[in-house]
N, C-alpha and C. Protein backbone atom coordinates (compact mmCIF):
# COMPACT_ATOMS: atom_id res chain seq x y z
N UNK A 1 -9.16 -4.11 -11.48
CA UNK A 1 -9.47 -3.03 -10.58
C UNK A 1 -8.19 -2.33 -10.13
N UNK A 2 -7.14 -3.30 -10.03
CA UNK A 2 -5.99 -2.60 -9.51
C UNK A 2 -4.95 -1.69 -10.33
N UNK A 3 -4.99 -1.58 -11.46
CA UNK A 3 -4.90 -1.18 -12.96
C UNK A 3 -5.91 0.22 -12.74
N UNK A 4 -6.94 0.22 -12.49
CA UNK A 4 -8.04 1.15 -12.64
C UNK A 4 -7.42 2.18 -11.61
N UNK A 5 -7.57 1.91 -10.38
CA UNK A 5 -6.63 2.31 -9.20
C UNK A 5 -5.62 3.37 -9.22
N UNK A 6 -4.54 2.46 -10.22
CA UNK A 6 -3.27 3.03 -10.58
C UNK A 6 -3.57 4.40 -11.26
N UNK A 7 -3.98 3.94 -12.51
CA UNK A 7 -4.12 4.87 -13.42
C UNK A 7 -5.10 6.40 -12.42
N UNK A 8 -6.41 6.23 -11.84
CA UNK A 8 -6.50 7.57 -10.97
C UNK A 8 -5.65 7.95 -10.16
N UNK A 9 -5.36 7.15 -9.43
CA UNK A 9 -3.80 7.82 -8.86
C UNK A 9 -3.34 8.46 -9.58
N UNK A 10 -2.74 7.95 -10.78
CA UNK A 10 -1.61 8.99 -11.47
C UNK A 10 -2.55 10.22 -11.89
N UNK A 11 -4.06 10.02 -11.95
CA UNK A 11 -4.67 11.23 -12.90
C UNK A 11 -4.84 12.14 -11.62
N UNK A 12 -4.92 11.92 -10.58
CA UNK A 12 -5.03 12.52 -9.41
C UNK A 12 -3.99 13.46 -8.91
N UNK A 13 -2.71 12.59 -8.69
CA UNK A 13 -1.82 12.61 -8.20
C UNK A 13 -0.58 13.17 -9.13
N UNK A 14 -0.38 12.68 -9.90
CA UNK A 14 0.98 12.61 -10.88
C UNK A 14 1.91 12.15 -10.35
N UNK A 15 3.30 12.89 -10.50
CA UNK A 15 4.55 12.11 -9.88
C UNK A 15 4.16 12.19 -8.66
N UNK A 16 3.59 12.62 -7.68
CA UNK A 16 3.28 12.28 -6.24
C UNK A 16 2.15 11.11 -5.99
N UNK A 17 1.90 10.47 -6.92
CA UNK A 17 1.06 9.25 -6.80
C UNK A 17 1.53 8.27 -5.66
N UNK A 18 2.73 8.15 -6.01
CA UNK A 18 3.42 6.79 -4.88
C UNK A 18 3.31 7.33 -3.44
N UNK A 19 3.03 7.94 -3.25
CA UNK A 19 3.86 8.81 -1.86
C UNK A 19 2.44 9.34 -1.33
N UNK A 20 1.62 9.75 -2.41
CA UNK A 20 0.30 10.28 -1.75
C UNK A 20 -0.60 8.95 -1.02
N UNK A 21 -0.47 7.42 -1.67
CA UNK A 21 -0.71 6.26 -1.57
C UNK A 21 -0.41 6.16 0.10
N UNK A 22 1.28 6.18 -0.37
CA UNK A 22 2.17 5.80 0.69
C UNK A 22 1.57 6.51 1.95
N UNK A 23 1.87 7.90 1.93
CA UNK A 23 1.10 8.36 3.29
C UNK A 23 -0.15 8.23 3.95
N UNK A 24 -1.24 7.29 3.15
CA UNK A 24 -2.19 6.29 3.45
C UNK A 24 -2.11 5.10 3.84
N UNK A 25 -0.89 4.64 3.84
CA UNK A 25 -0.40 3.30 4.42
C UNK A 25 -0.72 2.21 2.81
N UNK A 26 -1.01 2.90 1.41
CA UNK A 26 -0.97 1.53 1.13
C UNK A 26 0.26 1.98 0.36
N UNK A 27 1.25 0.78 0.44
CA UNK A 27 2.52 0.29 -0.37
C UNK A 27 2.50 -1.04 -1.32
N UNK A 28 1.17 -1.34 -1.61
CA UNK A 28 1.44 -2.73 -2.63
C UNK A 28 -0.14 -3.00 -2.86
N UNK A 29 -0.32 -3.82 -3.81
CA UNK A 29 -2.09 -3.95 -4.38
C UNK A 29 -2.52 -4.56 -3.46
N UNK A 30 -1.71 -5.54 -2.92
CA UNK A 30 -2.88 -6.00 -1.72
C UNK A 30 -3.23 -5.56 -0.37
N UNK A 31 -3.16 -3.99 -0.52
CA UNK A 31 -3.58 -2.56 0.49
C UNK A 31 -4.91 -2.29 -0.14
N UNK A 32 -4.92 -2.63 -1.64
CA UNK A 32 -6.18 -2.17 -2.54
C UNK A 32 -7.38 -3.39 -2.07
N UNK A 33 -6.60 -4.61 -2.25
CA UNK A 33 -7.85 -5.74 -1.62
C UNK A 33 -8.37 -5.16 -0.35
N UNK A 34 -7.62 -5.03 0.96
CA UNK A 34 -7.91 -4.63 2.33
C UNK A 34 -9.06 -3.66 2.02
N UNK A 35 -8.58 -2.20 1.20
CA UNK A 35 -9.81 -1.48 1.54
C UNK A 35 -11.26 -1.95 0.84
N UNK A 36 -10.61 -3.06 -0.63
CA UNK A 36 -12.18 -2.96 -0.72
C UNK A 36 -13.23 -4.24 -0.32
N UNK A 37 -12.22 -5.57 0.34
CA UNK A 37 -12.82 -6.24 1.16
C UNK A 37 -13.15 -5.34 2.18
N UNK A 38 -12.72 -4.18 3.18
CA UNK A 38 -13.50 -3.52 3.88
C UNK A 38 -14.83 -2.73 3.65
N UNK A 39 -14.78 -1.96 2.25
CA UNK A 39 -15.80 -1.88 1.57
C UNK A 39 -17.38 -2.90 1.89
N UNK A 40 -16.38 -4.12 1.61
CA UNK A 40 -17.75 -5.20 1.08
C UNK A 40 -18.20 -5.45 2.36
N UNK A 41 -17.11 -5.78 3.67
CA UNK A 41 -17.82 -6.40 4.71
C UNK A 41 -18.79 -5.43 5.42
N UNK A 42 -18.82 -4.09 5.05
CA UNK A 42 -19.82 -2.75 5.42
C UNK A 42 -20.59 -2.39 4.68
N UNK A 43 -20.54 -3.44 3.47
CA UNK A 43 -22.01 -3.06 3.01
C UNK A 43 -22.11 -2.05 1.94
N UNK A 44 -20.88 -1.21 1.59
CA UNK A 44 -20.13 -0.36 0.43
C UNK A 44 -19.92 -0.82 -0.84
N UNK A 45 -19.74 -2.41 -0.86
CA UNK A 45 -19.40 -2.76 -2.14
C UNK A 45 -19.87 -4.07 -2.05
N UNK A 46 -20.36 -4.89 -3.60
CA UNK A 46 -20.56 -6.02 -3.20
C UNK A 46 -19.61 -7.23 -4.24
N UNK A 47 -19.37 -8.12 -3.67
CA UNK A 47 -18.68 -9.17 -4.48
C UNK A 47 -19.41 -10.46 -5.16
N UNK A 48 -18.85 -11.43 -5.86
CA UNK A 48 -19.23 -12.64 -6.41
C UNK A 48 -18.82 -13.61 -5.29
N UNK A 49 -19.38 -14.47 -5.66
CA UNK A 49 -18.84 -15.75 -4.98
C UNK A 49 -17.27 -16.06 -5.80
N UNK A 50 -16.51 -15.65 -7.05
CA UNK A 50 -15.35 -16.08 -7.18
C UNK A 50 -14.47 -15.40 -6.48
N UNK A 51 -15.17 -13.83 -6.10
CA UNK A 51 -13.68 -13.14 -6.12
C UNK A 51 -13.40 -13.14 -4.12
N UNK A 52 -12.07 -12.88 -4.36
CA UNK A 52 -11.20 -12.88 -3.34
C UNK A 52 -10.46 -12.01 -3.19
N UNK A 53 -10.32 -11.75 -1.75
CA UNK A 53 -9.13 -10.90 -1.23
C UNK A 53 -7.68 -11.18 -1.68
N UNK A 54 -7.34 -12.33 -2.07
CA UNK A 54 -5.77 -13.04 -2.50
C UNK A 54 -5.68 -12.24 -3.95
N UNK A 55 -6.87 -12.14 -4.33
CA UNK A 55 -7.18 -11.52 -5.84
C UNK A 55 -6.44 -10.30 -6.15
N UNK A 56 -5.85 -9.53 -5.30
CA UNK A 56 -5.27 -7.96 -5.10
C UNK A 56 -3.75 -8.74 -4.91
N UNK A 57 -3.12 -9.76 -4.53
CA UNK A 57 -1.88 -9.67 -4.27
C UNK A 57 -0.96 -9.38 -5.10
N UNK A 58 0.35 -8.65 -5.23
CA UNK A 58 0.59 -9.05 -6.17
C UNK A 58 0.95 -9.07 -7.43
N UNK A 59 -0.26 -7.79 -7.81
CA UNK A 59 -0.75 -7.32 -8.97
C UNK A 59 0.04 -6.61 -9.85
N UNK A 60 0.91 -6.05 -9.20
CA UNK A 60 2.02 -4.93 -10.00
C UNK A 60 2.72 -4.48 -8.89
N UNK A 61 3.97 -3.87 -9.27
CA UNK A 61 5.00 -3.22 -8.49
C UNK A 61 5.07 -2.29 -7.78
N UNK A 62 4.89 -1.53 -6.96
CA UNK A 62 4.31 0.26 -6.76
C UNK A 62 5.43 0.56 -7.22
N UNK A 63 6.54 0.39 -7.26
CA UNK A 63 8.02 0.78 -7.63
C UNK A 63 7.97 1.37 -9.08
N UNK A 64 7.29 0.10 -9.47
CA UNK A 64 7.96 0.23 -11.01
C UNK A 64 6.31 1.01 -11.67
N UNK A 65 5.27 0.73 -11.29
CA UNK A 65 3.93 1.46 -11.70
C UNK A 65 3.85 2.78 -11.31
N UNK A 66 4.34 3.50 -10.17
CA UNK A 66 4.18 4.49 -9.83
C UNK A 66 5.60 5.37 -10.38
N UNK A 67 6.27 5.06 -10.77
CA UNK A 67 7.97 5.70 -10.75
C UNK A 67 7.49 6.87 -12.10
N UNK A 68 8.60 7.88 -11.22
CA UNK A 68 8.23 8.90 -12.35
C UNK A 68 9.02 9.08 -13.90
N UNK A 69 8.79 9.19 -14.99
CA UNK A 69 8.69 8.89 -15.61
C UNK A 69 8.76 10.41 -16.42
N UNK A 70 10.11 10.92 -16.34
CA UNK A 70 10.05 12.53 -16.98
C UNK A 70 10.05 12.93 -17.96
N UNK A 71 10.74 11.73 -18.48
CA UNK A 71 10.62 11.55 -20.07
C UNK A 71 9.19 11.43 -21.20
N UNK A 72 8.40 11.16 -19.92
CA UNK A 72 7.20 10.67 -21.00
C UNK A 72 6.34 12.39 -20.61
N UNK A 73 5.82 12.82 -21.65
CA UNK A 73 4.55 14.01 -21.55
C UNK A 73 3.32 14.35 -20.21
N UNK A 74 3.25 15.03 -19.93
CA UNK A 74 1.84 15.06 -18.72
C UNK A 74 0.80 15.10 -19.54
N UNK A 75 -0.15 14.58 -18.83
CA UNK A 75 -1.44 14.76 -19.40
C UNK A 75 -2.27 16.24 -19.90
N UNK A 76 -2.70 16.31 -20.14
CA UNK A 76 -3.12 17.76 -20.70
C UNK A 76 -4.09 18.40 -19.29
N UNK A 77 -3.72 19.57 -19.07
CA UNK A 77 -4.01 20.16 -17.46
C UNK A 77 -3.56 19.60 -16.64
N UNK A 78 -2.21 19.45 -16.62
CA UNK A 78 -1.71 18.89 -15.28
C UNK A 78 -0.69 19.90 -15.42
């Protein structure tokens, strides 16, 4: 999920992905658990009995996932 995340961000966002995050307060994947354990405890989303909030920690870098990257092509309409 946190992979899934990323990637709309960037389709959203582009090089302002990190920062558009950031000015939402989340700085790391386990900002992504918070909102969607908030999700679940309201009834927005529902979970398994395996999964967990610890499940988001962790996950990737915002540093190094979000960093721009000028060298590589934009997506087509961006």
């Amino acid at each position: 999920m946190c992979e899934a995340i990323r990637q709309f961000a960037l389709d959203q966002y582009g090089y302002m992905a990190r920062c558009v995050l950031a000015s939402w307060g989340v700085t790391m994947t386990g900002d992504f658990g918070e909102i969607v354990f908030n999700l679940i405890r309201v009834g927005e989303m529902r979970k398994t009995d395996d999964d967990r909030r610890e499940d988001f920690d962790d996950v990737f870098d915002f540093d190094t996932a979000f960093e721009a990257r000028f060298d590589e092509p934009r997506p087509a309409g961006q």
